[in-house]
Protein backbone atom coordinates (compact mmCIF):
# COMPACT_ATOMS: atom_id res chain seq x y z
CA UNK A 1 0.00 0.00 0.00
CA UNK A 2 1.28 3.70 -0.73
CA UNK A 3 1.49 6.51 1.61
CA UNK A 4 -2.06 7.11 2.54
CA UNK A 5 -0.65 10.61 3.40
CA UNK A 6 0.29 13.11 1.23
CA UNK A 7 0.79 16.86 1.79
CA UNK A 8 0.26 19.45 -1.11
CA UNK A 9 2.90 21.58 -2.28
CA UNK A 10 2.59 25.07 -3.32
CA UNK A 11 3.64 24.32 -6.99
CA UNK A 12 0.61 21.90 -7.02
CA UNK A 13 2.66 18.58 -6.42
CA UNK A 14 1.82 16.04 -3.67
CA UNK A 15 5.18 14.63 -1.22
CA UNK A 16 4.60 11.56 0.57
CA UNK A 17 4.39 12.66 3.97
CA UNK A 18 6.89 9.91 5.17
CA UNK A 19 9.93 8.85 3.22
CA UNK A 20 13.23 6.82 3.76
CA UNK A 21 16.74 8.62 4.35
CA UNK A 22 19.75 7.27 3.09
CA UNK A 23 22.50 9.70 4.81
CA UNK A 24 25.71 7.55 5.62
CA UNK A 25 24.20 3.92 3.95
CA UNK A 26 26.78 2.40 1.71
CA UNK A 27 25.86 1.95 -1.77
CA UNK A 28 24.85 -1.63 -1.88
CA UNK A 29 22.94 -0.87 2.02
CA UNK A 30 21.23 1.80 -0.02
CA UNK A 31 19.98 -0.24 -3.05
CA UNK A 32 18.59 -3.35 -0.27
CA UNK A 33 17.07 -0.44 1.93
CA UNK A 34 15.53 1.60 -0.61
CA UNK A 35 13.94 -1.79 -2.35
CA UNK A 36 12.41 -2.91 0.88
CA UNK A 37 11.20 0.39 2.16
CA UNK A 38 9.43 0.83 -1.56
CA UNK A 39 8.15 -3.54 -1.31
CA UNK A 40 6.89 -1.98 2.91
CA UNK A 41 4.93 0.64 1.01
CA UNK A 42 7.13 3.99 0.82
CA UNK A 43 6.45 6.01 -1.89
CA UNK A 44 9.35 8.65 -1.09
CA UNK A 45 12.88 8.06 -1.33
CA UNK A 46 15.56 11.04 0.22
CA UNK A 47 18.81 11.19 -1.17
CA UNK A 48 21.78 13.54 -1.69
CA UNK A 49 25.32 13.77 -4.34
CA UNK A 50 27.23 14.24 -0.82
CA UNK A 51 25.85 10.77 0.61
CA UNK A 52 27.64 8.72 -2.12
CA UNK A 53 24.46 6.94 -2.73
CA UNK A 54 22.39 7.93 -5.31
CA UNK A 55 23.55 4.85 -7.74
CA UNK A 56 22.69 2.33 -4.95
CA UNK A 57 18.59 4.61 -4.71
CA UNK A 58 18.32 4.13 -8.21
CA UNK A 59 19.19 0.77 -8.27
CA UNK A 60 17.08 0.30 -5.67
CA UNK A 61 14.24 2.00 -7.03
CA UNK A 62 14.23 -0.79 -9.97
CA UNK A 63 14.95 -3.34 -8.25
CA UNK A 64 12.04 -3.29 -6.46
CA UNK A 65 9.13 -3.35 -8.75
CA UNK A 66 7.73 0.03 -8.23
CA UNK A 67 7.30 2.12 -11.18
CA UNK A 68 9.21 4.93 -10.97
CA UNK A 69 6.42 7.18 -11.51
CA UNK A 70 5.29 6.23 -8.51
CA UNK A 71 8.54 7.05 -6.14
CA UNK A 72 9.31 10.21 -5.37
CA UNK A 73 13.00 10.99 -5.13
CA UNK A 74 14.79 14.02 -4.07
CA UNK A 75 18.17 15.06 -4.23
CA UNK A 76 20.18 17.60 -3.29
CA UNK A 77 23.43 20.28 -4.89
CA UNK A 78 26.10 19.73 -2.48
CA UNK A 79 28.35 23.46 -1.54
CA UNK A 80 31.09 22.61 -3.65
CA UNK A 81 28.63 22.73 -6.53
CA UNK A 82 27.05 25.79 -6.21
CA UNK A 83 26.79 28.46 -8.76
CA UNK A 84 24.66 28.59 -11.71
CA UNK A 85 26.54 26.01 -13.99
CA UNK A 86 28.06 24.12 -11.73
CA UNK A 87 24.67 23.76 -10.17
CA UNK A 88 23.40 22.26 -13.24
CA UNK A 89 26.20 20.00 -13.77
CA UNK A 90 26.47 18.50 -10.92
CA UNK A 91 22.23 18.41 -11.46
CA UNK A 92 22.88 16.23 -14.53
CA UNK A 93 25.86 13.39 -12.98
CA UNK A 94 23.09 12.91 -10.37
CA UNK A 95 20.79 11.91 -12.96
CA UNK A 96 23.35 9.46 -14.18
CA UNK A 97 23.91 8.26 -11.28
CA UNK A 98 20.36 7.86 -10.56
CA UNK A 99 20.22 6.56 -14.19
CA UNK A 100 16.55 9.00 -13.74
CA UNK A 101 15.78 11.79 -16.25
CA UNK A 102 14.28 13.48 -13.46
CA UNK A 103 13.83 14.06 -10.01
CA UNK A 104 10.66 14.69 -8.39
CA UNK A 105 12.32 17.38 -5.85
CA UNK A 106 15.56 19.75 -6.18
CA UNK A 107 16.78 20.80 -2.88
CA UNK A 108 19.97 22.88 -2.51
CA UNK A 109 21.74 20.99 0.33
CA UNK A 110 22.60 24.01 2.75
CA UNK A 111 22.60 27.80 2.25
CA UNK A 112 26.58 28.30 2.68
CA UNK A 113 26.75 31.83 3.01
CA UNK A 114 30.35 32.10 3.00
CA UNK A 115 30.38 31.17 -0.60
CA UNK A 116 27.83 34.04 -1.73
CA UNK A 117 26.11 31.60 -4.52
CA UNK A 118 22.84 30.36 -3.09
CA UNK A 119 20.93 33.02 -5.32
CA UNK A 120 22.86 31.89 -8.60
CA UNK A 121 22.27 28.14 -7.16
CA UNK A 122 18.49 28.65 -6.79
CA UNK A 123 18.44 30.34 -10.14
CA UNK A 124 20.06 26.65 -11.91
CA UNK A 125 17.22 25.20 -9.92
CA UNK A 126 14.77 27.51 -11.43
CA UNK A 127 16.34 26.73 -14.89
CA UNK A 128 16.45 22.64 -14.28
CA UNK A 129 12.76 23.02 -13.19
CA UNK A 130 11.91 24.62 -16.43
CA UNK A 131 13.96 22.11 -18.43
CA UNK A 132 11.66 19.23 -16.95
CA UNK A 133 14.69 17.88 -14.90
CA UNK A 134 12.93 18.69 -11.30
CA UNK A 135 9.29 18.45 -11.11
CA UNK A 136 9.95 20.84 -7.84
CA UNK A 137 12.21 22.68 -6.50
CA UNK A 138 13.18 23.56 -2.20
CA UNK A 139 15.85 24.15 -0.13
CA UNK A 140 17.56 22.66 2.88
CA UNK A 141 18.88 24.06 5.96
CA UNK A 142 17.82 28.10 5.22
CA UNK A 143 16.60 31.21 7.46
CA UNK A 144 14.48 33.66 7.20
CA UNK A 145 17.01 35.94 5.41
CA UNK A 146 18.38 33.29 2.78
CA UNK A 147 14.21 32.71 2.05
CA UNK A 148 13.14 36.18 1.65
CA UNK A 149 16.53 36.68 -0.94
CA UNK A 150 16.16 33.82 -2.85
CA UNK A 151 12.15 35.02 -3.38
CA UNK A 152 12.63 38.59 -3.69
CA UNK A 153 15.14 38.25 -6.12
CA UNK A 154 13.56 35.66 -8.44
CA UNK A 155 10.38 35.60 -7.75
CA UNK A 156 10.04 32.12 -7.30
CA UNK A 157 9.09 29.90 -3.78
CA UNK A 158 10.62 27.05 -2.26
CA UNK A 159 8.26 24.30 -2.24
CA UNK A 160 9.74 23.10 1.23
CA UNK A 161 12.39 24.19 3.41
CA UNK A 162 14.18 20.78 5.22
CA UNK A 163 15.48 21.33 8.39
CA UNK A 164 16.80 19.32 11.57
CA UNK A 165 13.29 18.33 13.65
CA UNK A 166 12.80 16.70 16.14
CA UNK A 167 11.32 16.53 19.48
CA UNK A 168 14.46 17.52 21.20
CA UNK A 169 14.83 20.42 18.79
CA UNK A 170 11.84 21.15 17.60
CA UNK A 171 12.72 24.38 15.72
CA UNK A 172 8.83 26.46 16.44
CA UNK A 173 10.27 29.84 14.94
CA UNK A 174 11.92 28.28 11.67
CA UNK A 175 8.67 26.42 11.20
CA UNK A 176 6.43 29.33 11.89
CA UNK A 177 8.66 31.08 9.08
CA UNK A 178 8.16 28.28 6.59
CA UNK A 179 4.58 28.61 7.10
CA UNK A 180 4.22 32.27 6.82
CA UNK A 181 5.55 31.73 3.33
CA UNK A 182 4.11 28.70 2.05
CA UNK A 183 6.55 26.24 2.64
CA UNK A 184 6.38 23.02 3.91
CA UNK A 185 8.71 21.59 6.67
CA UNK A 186 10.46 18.38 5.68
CA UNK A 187 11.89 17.25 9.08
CA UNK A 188 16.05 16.06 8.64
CA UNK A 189 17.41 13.34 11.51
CA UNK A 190 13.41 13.29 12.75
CA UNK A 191 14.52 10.29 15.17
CA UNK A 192 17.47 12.72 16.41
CA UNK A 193 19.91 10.33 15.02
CA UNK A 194 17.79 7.59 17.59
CA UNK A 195 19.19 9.63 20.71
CA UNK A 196 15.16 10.13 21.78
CA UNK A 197 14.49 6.18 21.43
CA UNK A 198 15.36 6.02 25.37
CA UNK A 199 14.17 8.94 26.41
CA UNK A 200 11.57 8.33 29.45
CA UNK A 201 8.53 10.81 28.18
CA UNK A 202 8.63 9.15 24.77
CA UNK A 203 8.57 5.49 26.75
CA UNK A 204 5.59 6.63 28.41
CA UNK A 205 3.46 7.35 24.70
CA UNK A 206 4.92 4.26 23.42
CA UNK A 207 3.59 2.24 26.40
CA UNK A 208 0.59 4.29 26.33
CA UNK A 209 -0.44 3.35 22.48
CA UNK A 210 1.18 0.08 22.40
CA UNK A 211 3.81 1.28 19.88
CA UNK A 212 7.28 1.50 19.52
CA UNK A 213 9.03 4.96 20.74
CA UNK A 214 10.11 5.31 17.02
CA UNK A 215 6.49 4.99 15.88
CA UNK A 216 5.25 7.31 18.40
CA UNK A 217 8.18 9.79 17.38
CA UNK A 218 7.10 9.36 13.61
CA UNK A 219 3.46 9.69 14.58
CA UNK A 220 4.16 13.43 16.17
CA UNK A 221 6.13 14.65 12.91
CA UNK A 222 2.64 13.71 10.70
CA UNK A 223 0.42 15.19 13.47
CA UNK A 224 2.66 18.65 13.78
CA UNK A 225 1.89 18.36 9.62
CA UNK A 226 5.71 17.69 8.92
CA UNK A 227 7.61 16.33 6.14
CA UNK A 228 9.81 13.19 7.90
CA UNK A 229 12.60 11.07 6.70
CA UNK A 230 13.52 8.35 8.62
CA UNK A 231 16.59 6.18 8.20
CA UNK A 232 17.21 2.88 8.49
CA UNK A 233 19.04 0.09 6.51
CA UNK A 234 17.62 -2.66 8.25
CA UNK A 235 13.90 -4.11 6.93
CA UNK A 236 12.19 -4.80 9.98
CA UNK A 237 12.78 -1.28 11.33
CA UNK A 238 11.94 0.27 7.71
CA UNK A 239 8.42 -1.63 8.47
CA UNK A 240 8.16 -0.62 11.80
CA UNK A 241 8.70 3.49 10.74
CA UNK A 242 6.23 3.45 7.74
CA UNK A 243 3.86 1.37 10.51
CA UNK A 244 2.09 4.79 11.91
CA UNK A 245 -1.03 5.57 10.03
CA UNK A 246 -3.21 2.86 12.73
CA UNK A 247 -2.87 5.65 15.84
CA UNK A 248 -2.76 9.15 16.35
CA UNK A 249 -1.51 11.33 19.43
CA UNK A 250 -3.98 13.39 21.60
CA UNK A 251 -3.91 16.51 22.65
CA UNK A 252 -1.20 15.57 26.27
CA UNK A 253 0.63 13.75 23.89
CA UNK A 254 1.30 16.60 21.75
CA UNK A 255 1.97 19.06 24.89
CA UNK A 256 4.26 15.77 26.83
CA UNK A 257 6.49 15.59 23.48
CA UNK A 258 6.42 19.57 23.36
CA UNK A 259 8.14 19.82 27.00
CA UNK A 260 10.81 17.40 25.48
CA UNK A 261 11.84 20.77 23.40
CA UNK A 262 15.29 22.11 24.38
CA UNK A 263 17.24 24.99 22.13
CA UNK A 264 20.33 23.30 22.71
CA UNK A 265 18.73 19.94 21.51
CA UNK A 266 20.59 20.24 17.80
CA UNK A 267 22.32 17.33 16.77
CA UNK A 268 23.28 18.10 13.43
CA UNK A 269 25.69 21.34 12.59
CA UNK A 270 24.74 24.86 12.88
CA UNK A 271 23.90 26.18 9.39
CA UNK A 272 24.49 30.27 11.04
CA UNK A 273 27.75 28.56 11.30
CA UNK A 274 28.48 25.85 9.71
CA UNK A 275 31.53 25.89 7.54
CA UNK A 276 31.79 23.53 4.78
């Protein structure tokens, strides 16, 4: 069964409100996870050039059965790549590797200020989504200021903005921006690279619902109307994620997990100051 969840975009495309991440899986992990996560009934598929991966998602992607109209697949323009043709180049060896003429989404990977080519990077993307070579077009990892540039000086909207989420970090102010402008929030490490699974509040829900704390974790990223990529590499937990469409989290759920939020909860880098 696909996603029976799918959020609208503001370019008129659907995204499958869950998906599978394939950050750090091997090539050949990649291929088996993405073929059993599409055979489980995921209809989304997360990927990036800086992963090393995207051969293994597209082989994946075949080898399981599901046509590829079917999958949507994102990728993302790594920093070294930015700027206009560089953008597009590295758009098109991601194809090959992919062996796709498409993708479904675009994203650029992370604003990189210090380089000063995220406005000639968004304008490729523009360009690629014309040329039929994105079906949409986001970014990953932006603020306010890198959102309002990007739109004032093309005219043209993310369709989502993916950030770190989770319930240790839930990020309230960078969401309430993405909404104001009509972007979705696609949810990066939702699981918080599995440093919540132990976490005593989250025990309690999954005790509560009969569920895992995973599922329960999941469950609050679809009920908070987010955008979340799980990963795993191994099948039964690829199951067990996509498993969360048979429960839903009341109202001292929600307010339990949103006592869990901490501003120092980040896991992932900094992207005021990340580097690279």
């Amino acid at each position: 069964m696909a996603d029976p969840l799918r959020l609208e975009l503001n370019d008129g495309h659907a995204i499958p409100q869950i998906g599978l991440g394939v950050w750090q899986a091997p090539e050949a992990a990649a291929a088996k996870a993405v073929e059993a996560a599409l055979r489980a009934g995921y209809r989304h598929v997360d990927t990036a050039a800086m992963y090393g991966n995207e051969a293994g998602v597209g082989e994946g992607v075949r080898r399981s059965g599901v046509p590829r109209e079917a999958v949507f697949v994102t990728t993302k323009i790594w920093n070294t790549d930015q700027g206009y043709d560089r953008a597009l180049r590295a758009l098109d060896q991601s194809l090959g590797r992919l062996a796709m003429d498409h993708v479904d989404l675009l994203l650029i990977h992370w604003p990189s200020p210090q380089r000063g080519l995220y406005l000639e990077t968004w304008r490729a993307l523009i360009a690629a989504r014309a040329a039929g070579l994105a079906r949409s077009i986001g970014v990953s990892n932006f603020d306010a200021p890198e959102l309002d540039r990007i739109v004032g000086e093309t005219g043209v909207s993310p369709v989502l903005n993916q950030i770190e989420v989770h319930p240790r970090f839930q990020q309230r102010r960078l969401r309430a921006v993405n909404l104001e402008r009509g972007l979705r929030t696609e949810a990066w490490s939702p699981l918080g690279q599995g440093r919540l699974l132990a976490d005593p509040a989250i025990g309690r829900l999954a005790r509560k619902h009969g569920r895992t704390p995973a599922q329960v974790i999941i469950r609050w990223h679809i009920d908070s109307g987010l955008v979340a990529i799980p990963k795993s590499v191994h099948p039964g937990r690829i199951v067990e994620n996509h498993d969360v469409f048979g429960f839903q989290l009341d109202a001292d759920d929600m307010e339990a997990i949103a006592a869990l939020d901490d501003p120092d909860g980040r896991v992932g880098p900094d992207p005021a100051t990340a580097r690279f």
